[in-house]
PDB file of N, CA and C in Angstrom:
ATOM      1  N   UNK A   1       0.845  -1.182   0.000  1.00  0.00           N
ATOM      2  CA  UNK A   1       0.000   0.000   0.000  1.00  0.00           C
ATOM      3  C   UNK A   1       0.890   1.245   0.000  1.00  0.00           C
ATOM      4  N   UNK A   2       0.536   2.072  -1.205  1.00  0.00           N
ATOM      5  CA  UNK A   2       1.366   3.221  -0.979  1.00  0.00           C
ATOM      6  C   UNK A   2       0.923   4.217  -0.031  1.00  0.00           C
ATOM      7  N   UNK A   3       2.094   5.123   0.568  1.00  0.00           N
ATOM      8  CA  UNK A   3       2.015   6.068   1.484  1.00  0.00           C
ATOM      9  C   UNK A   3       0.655   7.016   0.745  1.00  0.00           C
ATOM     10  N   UNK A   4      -0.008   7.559   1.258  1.00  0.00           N
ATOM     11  CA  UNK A   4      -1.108   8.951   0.916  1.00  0.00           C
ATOM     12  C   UNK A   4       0.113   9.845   0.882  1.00  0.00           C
ATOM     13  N   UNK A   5       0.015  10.876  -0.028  1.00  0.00           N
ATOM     14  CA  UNK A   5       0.679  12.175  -0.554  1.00  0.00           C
ATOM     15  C   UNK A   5      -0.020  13.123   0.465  1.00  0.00           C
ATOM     16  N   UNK A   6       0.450  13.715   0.743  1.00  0.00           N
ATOM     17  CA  UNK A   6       0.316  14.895   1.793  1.00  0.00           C
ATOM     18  C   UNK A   6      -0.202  16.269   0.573  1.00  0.00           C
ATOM     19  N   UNK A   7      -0.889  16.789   0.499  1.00  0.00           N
ATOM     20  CA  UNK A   7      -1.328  18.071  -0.409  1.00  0.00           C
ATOM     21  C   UNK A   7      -0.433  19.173   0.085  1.00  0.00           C
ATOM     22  N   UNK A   8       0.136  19.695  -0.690  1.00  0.00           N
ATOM     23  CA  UNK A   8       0.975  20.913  -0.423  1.00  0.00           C
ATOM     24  C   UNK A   8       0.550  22.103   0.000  1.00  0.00           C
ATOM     25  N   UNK A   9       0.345  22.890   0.661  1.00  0.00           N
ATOM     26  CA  UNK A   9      -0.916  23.764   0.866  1.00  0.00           C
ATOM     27  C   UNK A   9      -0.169  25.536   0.235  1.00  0.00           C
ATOM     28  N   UNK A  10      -0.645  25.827  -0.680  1.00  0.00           N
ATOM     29  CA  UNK A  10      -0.019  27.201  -1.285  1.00  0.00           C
ATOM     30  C   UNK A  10       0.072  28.730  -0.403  1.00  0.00           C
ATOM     31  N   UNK A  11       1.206  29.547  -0.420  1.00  0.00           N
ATOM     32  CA  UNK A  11       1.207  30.577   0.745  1.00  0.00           C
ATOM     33  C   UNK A  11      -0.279  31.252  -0.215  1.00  0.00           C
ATOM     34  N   UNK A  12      -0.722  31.378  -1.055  1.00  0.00           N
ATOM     35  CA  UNK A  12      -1.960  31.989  -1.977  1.00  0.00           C
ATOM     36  C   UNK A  12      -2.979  31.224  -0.827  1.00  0.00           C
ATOM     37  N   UNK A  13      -3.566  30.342  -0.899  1.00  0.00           N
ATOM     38  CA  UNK A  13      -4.293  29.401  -0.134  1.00  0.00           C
ATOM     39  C   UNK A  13      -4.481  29.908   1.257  1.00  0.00           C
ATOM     40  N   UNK A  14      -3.399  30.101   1.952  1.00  0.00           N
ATOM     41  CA  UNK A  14      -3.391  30.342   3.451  1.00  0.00           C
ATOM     42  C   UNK A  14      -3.759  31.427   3.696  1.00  0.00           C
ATOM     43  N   UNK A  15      -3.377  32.495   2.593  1.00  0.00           N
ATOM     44  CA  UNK A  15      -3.757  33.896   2.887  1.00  0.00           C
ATOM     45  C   UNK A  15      -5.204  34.044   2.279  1.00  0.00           C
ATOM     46  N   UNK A  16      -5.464  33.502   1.309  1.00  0.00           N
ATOM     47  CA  UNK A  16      -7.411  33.266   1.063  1.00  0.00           C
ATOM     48  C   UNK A  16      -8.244  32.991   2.347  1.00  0.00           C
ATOM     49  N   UNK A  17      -7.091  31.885   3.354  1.00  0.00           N
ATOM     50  CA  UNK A  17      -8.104  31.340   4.029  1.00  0.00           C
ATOM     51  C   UNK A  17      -7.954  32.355   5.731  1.00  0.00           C
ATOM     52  N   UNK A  18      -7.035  33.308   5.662  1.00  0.00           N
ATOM     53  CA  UNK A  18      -7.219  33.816   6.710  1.00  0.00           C
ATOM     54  C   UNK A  18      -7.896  35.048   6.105  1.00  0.00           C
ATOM     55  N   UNK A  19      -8.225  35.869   4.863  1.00  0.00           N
ATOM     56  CA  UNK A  19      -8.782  36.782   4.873  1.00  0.00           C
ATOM     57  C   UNK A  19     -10.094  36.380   4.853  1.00  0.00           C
ATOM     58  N   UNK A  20     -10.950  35.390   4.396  1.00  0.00           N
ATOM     59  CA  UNK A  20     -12.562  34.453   4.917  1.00  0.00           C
ATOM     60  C   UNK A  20     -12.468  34.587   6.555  1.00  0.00           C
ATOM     61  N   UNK A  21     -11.246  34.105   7.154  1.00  0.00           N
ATOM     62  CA  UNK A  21     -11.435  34.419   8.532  1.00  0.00           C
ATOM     63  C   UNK A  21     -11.644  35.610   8.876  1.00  0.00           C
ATOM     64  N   UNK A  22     -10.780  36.663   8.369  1.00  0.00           N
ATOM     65  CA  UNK A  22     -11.131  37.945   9.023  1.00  0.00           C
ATOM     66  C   UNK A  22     -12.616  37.953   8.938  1.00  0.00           C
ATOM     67  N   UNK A  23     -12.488  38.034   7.090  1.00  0.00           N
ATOM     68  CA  UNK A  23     -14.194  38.724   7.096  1.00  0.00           C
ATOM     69  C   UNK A  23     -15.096  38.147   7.783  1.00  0.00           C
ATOM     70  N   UNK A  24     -15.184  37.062   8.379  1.00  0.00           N
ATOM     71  CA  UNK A  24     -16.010  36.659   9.080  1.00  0.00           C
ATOM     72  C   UNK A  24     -16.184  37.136  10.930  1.00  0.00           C
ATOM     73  N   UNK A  25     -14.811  37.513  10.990  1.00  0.00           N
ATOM     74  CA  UNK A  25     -14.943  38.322  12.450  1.00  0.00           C
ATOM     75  C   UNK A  25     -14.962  39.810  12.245  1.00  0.00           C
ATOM     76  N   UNK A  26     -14.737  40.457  11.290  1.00  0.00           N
ATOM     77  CA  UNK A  26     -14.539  42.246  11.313  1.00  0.00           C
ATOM     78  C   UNK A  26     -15.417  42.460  10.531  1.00  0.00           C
ATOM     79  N   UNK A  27     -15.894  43.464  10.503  1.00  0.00           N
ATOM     80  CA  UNK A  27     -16.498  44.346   9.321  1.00  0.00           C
ATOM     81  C   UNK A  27     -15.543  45.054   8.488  1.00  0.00           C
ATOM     82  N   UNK A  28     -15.981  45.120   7.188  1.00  0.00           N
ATOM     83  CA  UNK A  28     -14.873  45.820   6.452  1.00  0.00           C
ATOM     84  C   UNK A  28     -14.238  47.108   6.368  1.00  0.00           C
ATOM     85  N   UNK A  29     -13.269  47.801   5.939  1.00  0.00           N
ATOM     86  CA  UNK A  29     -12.529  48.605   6.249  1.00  0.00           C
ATOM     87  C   UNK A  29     -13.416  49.905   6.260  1.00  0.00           C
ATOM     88  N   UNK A  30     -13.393  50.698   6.725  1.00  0.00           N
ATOM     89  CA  UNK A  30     -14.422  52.047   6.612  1.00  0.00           C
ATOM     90  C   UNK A  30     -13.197  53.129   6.030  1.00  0.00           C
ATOM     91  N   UNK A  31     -12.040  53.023   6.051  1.00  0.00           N
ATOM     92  CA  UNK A  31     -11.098  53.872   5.098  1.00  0.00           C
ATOM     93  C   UNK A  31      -9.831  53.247   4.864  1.00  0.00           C
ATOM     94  N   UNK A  32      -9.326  53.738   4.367  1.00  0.00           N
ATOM     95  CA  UNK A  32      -7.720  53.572   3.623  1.00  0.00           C
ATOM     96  C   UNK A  32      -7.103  54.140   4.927  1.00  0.00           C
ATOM     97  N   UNK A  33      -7.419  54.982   5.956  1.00  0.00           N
ATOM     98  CA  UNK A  33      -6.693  55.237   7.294  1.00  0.00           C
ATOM     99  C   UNK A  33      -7.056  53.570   8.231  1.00  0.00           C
ATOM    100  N   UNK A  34      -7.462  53.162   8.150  1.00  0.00           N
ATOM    101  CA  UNK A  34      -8.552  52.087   8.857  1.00  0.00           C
ATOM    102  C   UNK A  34      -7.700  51.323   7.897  1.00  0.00           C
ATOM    103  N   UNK A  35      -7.588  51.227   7.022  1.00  0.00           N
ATOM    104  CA  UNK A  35      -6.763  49.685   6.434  1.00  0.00           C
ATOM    105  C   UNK A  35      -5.071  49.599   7.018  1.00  0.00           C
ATOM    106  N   UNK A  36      -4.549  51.181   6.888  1.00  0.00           N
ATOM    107  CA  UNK A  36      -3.099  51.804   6.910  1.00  0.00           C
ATOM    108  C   UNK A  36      -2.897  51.041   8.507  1.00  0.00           C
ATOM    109  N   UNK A  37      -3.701  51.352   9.475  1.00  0.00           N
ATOM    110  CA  UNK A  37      -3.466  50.965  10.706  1.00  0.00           C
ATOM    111  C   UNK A  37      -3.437  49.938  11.409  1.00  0.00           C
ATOM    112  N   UNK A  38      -4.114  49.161  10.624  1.00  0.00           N
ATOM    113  CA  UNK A  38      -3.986  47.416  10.449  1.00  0.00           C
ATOM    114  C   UNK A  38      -2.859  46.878  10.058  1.00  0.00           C
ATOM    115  N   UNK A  39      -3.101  46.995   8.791  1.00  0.00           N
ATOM    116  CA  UNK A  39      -1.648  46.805   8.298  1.00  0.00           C
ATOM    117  C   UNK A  39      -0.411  47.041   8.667  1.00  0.00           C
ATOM    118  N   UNK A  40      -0.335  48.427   9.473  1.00  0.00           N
ATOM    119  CA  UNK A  40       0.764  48.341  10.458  1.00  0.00           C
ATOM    120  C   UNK A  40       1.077  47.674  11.341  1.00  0.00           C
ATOM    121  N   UNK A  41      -0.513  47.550  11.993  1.00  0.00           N
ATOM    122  CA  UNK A  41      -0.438  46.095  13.148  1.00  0.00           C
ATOM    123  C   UNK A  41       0.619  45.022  12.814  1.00  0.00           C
ATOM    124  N   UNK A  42       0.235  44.904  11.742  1.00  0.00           N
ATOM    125  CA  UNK A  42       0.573  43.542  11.342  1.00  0.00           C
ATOM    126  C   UNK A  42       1.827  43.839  11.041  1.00  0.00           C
ATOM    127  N   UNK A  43       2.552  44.561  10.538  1.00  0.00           N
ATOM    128  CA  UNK A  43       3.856  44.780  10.258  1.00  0.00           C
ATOM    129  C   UNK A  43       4.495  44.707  11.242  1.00  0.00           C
ATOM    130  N   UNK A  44       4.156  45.568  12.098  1.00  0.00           N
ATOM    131  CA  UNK A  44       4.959  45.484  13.664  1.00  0.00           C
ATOM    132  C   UNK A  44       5.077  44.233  14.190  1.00  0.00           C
ATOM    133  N   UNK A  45       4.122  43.468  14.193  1.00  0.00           N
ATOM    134  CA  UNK A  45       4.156  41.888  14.508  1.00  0.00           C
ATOM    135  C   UNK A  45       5.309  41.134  13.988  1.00  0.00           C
ATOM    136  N   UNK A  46       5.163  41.501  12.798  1.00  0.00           N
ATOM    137  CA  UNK A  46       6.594  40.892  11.952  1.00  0.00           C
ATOM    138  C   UNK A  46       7.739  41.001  12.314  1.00  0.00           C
ATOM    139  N   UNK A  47       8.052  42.907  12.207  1.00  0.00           N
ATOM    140  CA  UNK A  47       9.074  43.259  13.197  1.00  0.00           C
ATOM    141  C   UNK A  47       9.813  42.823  14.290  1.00  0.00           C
ATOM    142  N   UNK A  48       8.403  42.236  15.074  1.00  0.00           N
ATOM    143  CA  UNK A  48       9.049  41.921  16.415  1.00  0.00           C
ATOM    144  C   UNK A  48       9.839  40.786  16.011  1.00  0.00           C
ATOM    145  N   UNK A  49       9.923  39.789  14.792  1.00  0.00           N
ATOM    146  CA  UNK A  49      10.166  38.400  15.061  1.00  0.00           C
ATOM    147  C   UNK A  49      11.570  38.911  14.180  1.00  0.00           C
ATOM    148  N   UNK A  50      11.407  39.765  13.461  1.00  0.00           N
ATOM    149  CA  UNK A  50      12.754  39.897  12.587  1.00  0.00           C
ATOM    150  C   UNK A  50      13.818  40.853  13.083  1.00  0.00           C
ATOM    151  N   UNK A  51      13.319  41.350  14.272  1.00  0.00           N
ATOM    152  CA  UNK A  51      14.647  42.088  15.185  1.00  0.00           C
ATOM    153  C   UNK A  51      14.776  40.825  16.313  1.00  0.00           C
ATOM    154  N   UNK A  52      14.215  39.929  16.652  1.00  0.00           N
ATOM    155  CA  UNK A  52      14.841  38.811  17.128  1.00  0.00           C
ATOM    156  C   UNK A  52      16.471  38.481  17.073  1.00  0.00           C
ATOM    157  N   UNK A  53      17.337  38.050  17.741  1.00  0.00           N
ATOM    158  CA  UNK A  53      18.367  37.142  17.332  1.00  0.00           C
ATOM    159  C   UNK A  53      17.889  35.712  16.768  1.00  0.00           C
ATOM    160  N   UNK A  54      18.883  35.369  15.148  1.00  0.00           N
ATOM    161  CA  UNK A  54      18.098  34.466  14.711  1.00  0.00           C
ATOM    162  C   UNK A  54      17.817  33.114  15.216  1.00  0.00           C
ATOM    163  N   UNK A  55      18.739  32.995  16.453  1.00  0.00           N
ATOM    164  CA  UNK A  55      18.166  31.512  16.836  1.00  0.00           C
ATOM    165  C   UNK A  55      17.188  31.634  17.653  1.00  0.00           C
ATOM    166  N   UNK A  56      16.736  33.121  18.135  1.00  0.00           N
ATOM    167  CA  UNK A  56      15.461  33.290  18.517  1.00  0.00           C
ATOM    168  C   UNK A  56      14.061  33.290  18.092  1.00  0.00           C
ATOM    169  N   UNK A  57      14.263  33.332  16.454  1.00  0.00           N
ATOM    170  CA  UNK A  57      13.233  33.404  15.674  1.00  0.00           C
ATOM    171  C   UNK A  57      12.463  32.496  15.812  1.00  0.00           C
ATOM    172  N   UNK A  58      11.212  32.801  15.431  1.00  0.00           N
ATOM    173  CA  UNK A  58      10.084  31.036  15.420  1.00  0.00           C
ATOM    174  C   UNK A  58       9.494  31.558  14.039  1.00  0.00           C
ATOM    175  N   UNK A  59       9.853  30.870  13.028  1.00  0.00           N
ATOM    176  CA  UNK A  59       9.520  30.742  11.488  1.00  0.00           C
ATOM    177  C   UNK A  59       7.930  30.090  11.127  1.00  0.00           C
ATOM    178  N   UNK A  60       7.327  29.555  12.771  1.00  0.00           N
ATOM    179  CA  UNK A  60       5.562  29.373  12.382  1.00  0.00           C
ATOM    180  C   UNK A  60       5.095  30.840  12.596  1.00  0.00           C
ATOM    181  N   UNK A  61       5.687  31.882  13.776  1.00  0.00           N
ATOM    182  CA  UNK A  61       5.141  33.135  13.914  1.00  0.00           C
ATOM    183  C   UNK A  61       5.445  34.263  13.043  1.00  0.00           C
ATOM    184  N   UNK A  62       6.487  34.147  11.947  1.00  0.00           N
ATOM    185  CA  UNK A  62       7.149  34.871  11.372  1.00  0.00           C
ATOM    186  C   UNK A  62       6.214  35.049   9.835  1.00  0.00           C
ATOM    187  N   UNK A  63       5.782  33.534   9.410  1.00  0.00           N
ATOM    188  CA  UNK A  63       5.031  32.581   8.419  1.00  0.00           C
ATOM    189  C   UNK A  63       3.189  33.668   8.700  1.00  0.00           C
ATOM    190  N   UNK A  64       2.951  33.538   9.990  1.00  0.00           N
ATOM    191  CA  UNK A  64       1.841  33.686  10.511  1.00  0.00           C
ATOM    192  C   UNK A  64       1.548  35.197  10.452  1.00  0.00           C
ATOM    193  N   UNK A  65       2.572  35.941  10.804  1.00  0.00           N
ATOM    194  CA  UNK A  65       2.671  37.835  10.165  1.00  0.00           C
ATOM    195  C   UNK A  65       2.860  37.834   9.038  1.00  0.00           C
ATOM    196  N   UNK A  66       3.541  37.208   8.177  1.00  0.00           N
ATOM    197  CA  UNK A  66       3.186  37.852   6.763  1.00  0.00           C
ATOM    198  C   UNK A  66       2.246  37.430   6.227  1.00  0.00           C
ATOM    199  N   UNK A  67       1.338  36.271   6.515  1.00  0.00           N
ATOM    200  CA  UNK A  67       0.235  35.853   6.146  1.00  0.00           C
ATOM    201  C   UNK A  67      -1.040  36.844   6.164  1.00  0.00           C
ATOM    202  N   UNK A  68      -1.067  37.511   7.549  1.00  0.00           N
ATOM    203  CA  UNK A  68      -1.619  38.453   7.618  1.00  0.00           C
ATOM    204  C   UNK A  68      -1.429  39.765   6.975  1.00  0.00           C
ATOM    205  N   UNK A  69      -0.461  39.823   6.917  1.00  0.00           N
ATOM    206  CA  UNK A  69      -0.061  40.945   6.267  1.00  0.00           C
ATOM    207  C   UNK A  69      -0.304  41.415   4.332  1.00  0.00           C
ATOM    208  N   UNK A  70      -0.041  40.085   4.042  1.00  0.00           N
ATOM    209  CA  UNK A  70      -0.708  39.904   2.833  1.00  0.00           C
ATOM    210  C   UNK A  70      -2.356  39.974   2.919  1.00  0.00           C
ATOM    211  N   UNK A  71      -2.873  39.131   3.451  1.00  0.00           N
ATOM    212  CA  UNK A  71      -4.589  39.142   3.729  1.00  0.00           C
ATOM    213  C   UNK A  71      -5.097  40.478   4.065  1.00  0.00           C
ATOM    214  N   UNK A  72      -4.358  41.637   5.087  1.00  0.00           N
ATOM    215  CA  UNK A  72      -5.140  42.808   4.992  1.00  0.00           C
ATOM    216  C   UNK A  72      -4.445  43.334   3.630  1.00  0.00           C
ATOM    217  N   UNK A  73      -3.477  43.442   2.864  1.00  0.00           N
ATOM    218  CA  UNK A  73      -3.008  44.011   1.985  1.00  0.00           C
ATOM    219  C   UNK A  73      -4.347  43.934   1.220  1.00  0.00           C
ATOM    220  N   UNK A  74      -4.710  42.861   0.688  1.00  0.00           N
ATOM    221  CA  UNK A  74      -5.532  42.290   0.051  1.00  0.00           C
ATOM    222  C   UNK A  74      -6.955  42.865   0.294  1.00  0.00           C
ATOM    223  N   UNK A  75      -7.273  42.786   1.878  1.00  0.00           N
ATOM    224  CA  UNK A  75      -8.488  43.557   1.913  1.00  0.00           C
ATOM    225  C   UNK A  75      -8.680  45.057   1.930  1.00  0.00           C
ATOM    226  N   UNK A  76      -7.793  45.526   2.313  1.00  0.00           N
ATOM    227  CA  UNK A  76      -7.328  47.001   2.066  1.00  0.00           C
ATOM    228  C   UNK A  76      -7.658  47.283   0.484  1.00  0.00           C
ATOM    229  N   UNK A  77      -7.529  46.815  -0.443  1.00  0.00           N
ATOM    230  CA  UNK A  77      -7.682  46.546  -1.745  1.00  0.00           C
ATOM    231  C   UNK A  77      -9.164  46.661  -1.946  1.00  0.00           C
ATOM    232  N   UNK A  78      -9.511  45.273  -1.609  1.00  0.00           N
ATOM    233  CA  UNK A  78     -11.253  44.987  -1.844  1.00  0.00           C
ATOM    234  C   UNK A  78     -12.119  45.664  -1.224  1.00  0.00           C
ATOM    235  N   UNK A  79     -11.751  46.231  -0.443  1.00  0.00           N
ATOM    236  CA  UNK A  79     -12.540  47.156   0.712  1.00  0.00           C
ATOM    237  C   UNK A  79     -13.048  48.911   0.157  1.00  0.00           C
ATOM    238  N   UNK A  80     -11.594  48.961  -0.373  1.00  0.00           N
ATOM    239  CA  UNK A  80     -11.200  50.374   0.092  1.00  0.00           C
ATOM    240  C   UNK A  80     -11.017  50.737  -1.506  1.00  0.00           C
ATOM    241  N   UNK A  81     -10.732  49.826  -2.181  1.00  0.00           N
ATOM    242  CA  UNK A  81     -10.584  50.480  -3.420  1.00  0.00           C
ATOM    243  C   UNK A  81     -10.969  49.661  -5.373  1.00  0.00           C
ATOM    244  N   UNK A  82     -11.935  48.717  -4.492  1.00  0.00           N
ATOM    245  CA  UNK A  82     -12.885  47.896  -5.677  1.00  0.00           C
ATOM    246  C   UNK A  82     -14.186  48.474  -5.229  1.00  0.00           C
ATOM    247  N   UNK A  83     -14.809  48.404  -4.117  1.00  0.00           N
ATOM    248  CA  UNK A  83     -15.955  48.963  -3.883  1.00  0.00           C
ATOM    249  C   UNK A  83     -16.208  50.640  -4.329  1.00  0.00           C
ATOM    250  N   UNK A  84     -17.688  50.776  -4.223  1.00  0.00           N
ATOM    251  CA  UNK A  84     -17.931  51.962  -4.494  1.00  0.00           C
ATOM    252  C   UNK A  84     -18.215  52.456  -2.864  1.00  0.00           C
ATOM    253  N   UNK A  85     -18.299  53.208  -2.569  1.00  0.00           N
ATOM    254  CA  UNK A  85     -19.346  53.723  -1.144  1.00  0.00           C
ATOM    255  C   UNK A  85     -19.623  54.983  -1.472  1.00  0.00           C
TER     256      UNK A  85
END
């Protein structure tokens, strides 16, 4: 019996599936100041792991900020500048 193949899961994929998460807990952006400040959130998060010393780093939390970081990029986008309001 051969081993089952493990599915590769795409960084595209992960960040689809945490921006469904957001939208499902936030309401969407009410401005491009409101996206800017998120997105910083999230940058700073990053920050923290990449001013680390590197054997301090943890590459699931590092993985896990830019994930986000892409996903608001993304909604910052759909929000703020595909919609009409």
């Amino acid at each position: 019996m051969e081993k089952a193949e493990k599915k590769q899961i795409s960084f595209v994929e992960i960040v689809e599936q945490e921006l469904k998460n957001a939208r499902e807990i936030y309401p969407p952006f009410n401005s491009l100041h409101e996206a800017y400040a998120v997105i910083l959130e999230e940058v700073k998060e990053f920050e923290t792991e990449v001013f680390r010393k590197p054997h301090e780093r943890h590459p699931e939390q590092i993985m896990k900020e830019l994930v986000q970081v892409a996903a608001m990029c993304q909604r910052a986008v759909e929000d703020c500048l595909l919609t009409s309001k």
